[in-house]
C-alpha atoms as a PDB file:
ATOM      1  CA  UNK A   1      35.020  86.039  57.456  1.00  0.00           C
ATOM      2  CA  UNK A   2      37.949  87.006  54.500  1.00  0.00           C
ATOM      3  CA  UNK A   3      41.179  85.684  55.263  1.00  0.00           C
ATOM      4  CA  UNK A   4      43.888  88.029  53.519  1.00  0.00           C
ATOM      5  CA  UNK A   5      47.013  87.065  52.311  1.00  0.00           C
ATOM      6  CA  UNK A   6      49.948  88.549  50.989  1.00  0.00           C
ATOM      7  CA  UNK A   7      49.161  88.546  46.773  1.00  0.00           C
ATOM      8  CA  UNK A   8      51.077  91.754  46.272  1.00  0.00           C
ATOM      9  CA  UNK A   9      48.154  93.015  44.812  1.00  0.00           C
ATOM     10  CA  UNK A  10      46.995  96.632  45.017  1.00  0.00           C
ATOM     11  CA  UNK A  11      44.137  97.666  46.973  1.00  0.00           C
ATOM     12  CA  UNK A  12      42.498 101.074  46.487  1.00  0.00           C
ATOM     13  CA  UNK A  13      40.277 102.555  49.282  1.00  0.00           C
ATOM     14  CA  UNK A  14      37.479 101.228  48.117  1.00  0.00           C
ATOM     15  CA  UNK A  15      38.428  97.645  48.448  1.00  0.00           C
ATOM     16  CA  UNK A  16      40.349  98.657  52.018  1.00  0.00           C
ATOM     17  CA  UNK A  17      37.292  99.702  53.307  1.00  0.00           C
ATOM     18  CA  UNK A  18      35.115  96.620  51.454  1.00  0.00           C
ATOM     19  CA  UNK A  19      37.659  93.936  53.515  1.00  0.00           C
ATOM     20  CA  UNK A  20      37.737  96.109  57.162  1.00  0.00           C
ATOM     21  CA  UNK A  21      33.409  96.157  57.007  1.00  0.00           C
ATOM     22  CA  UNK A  22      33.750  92.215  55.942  1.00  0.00           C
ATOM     23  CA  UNK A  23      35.404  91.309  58.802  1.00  0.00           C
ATOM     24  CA  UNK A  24      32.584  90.791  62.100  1.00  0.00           C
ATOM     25  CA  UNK A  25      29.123  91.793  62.575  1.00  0.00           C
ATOM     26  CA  UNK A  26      27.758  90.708  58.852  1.00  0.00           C
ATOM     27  CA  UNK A  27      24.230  91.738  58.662  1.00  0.00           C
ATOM     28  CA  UNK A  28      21.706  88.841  59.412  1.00  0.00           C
ATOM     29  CA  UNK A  29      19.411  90.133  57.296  1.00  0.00           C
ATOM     30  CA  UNK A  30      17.251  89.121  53.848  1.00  0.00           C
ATOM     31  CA  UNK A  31      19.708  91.386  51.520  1.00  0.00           C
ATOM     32  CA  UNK A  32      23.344  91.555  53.582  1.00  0.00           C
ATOM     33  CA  UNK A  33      25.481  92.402  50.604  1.00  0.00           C
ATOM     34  CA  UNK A  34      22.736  95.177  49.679  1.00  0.00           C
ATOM     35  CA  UNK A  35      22.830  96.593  53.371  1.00  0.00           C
ATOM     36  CA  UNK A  36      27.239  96.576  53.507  1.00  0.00           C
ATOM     37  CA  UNK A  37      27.081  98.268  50.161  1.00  0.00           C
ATOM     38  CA  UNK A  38      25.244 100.820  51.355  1.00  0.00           C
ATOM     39  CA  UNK A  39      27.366 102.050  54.508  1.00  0.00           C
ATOM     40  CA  UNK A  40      30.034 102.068  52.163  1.00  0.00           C
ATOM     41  CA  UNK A  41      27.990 103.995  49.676  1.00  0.00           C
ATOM     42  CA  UNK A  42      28.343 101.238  46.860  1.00  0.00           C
ATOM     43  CA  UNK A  43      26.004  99.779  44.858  1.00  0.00           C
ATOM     44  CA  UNK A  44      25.401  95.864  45.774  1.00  0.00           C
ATOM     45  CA  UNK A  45      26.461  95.111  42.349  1.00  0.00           C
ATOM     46  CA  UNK A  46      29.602  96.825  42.770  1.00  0.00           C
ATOM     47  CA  UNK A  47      30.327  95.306  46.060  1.00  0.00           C
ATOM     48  CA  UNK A  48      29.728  91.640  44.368  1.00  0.00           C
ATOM     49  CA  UNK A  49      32.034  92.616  41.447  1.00  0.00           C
ATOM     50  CA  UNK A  50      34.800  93.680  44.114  1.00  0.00           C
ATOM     51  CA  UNK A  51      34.095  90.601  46.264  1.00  0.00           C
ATOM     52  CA  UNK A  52      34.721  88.565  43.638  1.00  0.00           C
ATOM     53  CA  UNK A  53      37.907  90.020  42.096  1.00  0.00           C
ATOM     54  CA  UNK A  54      39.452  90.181  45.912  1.00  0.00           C
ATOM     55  CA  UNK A  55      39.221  86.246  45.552  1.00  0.00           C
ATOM     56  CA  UNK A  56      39.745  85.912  42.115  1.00  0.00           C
ATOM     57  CA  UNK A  57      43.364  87.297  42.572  1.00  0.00           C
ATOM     58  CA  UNK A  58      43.879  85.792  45.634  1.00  0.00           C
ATOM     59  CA  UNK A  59      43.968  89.010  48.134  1.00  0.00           C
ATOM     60  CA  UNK A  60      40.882  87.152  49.907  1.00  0.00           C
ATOM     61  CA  UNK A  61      41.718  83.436  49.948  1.00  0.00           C
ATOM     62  CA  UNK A  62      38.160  82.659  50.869  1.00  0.00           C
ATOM     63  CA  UNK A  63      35.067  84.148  51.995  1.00  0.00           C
ATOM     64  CA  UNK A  64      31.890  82.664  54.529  1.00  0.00           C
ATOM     65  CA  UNK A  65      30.891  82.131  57.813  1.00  0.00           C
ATOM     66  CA  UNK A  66      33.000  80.179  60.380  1.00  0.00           C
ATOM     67  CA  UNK A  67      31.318  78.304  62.650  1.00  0.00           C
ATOM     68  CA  UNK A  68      31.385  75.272  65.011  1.00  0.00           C
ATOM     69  CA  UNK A  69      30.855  72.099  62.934  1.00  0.00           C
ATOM     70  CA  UNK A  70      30.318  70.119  66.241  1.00  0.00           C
ATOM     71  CA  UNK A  71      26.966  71.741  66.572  1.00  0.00           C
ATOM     72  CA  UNK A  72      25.539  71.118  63.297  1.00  0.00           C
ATOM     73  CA  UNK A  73      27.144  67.194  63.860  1.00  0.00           C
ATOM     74  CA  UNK A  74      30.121  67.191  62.198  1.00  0.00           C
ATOM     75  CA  UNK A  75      33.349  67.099  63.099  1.00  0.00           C
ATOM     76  CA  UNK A  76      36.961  68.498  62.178  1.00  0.00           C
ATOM     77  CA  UNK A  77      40.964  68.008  62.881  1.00  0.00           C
ATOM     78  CA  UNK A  78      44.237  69.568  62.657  1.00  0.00           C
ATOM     79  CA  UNK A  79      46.562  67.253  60.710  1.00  0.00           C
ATOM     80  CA  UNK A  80      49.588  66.726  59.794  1.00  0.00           C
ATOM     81  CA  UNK A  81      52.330  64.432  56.871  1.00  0.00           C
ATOM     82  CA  UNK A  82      55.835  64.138  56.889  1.00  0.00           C
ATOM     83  CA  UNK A  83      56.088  64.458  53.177  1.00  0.00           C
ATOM     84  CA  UNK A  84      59.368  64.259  51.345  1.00  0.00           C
ATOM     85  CA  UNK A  85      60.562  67.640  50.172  1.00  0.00           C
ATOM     86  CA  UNK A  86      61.082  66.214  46.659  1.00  0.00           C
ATOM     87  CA  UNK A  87      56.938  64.666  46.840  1.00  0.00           C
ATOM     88  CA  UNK A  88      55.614  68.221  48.081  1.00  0.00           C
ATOM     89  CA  UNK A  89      54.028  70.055  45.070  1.00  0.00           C
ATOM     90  CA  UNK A  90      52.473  66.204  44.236  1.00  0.00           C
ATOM     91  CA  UNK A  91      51.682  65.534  47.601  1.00  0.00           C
ATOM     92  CA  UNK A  92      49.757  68.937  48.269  1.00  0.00           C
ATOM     93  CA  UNK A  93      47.908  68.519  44.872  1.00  0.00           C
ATOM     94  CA  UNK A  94      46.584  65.575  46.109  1.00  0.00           C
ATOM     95  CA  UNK A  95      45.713  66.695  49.533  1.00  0.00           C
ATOM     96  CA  UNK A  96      43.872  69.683  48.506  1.00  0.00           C
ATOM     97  CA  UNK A  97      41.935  68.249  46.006  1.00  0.00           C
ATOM     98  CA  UNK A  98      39.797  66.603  48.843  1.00  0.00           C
ATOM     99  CA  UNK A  99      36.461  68.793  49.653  1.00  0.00           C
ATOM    100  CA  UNK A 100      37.420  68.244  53.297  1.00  0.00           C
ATOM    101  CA  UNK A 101      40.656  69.650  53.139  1.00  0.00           C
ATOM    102  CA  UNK A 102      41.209  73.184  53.970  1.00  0.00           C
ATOM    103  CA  UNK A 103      44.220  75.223  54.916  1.00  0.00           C
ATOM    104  CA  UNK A 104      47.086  73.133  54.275  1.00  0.00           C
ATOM    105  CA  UNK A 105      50.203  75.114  55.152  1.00  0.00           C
ATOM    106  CA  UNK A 106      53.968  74.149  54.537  1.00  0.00           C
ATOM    107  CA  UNK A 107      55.961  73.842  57.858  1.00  0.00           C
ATOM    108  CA  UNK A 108      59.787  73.901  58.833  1.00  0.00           C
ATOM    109  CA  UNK A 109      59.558  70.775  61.145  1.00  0.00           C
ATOM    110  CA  UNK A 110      60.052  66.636  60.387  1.00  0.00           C
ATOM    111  CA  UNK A 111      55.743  67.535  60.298  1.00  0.00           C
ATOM    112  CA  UNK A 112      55.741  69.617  56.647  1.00  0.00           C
ATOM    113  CA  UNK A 113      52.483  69.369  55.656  1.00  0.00           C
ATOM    114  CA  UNK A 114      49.760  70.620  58.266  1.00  0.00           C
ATOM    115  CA  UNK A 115      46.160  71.205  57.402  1.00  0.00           C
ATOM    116  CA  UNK A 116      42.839  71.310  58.750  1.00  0.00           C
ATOM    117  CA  UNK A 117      40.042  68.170  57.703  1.00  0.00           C
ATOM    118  CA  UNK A 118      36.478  68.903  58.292  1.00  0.00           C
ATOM    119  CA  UNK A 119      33.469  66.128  57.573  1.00  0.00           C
ATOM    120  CA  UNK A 120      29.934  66.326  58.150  1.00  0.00           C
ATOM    121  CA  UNK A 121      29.871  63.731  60.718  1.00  0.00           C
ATOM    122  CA  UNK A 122      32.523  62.543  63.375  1.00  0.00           C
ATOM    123  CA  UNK A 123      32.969  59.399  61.040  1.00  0.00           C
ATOM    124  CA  UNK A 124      33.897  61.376  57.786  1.00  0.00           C
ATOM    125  CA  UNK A 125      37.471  62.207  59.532  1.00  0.00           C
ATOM    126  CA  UNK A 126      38.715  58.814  59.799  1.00  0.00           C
ATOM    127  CA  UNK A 127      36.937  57.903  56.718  1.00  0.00           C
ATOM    128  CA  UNK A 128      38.816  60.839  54.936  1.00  0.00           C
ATOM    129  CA  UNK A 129      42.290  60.055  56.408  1.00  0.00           C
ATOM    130  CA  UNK A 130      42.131  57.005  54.943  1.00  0.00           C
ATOM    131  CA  UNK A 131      41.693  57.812  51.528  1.00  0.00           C
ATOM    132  CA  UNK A 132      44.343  60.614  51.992  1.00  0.00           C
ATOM    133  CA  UNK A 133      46.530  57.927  52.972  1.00  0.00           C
ATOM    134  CA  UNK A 134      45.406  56.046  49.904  1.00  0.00           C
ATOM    135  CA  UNK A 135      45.827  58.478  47.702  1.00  0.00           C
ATOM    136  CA  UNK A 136      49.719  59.697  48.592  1.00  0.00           C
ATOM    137  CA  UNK A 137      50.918  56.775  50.056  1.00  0.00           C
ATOM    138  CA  UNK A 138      52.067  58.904  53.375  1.00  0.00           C
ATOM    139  CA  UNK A 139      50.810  58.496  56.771  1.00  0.00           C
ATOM    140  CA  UNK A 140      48.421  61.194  58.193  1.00  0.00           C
ATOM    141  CA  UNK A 141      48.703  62.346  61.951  1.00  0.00           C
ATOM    142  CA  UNK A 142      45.412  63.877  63.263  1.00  0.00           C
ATOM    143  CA  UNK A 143      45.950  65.787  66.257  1.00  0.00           C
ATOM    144  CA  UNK A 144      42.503  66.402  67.404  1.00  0.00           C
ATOM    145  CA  UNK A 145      40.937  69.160  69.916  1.00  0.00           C
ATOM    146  CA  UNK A 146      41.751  69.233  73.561  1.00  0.00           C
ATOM    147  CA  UNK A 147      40.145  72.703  74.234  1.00  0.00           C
ATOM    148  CA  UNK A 148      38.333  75.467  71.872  1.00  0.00           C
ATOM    149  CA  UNK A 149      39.979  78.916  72.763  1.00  0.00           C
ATOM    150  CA  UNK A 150      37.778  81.803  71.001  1.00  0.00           C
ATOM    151  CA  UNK A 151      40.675  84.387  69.052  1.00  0.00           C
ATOM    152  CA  UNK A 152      38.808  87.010  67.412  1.00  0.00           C
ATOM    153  CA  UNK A 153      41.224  87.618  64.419  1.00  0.00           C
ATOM    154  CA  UNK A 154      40.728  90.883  62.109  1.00  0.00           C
ATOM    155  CA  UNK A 155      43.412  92.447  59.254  1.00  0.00           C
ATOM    156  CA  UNK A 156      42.650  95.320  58.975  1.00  0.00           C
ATOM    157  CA  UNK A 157      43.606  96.460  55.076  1.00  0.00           C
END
């Protein structure tokens, strides 16, 4: 599912319509990309070639499935640093270059630094905090799950 984000950039109809049919119901099917450029009455080639410039200037931050690492045995938290303000940029750097890190997000609270870890098995987190820690010198708070709440979230372009 393609989270958007505010880039500034400029979307013609085309790619308005290419972000609304991304969002939900992607076609399990043998050839999905071939079967969404289609309704939209664009070649699959095209519909690559806009896929990919949506993320390469940053209007799509990502693009994939989302889905319940519990299930397939993994595991995933919610954390959070108190970084100081003049460690930030260095701190984030650091933080995001880890493959388990995603969404890290700048806060206005004695918390700054929140983002989301997720490991292939329930050991990875701790594992990973660790070597966060490690790496930037800073405590990590994990605040794992109490309760899953389903929140079916679409932009529409």
């Amino acid at each position: 599912m393609p989270e958007a984000v505010a880039s500034g950039a400029a979307l013609d109809e085309i790619d308005k319509r290419l972000i609304n049919a991304l969002q939900g119901d992607f076609p399990l099917v043998a050839e999905p990309y071939r079967e969404v450029a289609e309704t939209l009455g664009l070649s699959e080639a095209e519909l690559l070639q806009r896929l990919e410039s949506l993320l390469q200037r940053r209007v799509l931050t990502r693009f994939g499935p989302m889905f319940q690492i519990e299930r397939a045995g993994g595991a995933f938290v919610l954390a959070a640093m108190k970084v100081p303000e003049q460690e930030f940029e260095r701190v984030a750097a650091q933080v995001n270059a880890f493959p388990e890190v995603a969404h890290n997000y700048r806060r206005e609270h004695a918390l700054n630094m929140w983002f989301v870890l997720a490991t292939a098995t329930p050991q990875g987190i701790a594992e990973t905090i660790v070597a966060i820690e490690a790496a930037t010198g800073l405590p990590v708070f994990p605040f794992p799950k109490e309760r899953e709440y389903f929140v079916e979230m679409k932009l529409r372009a």
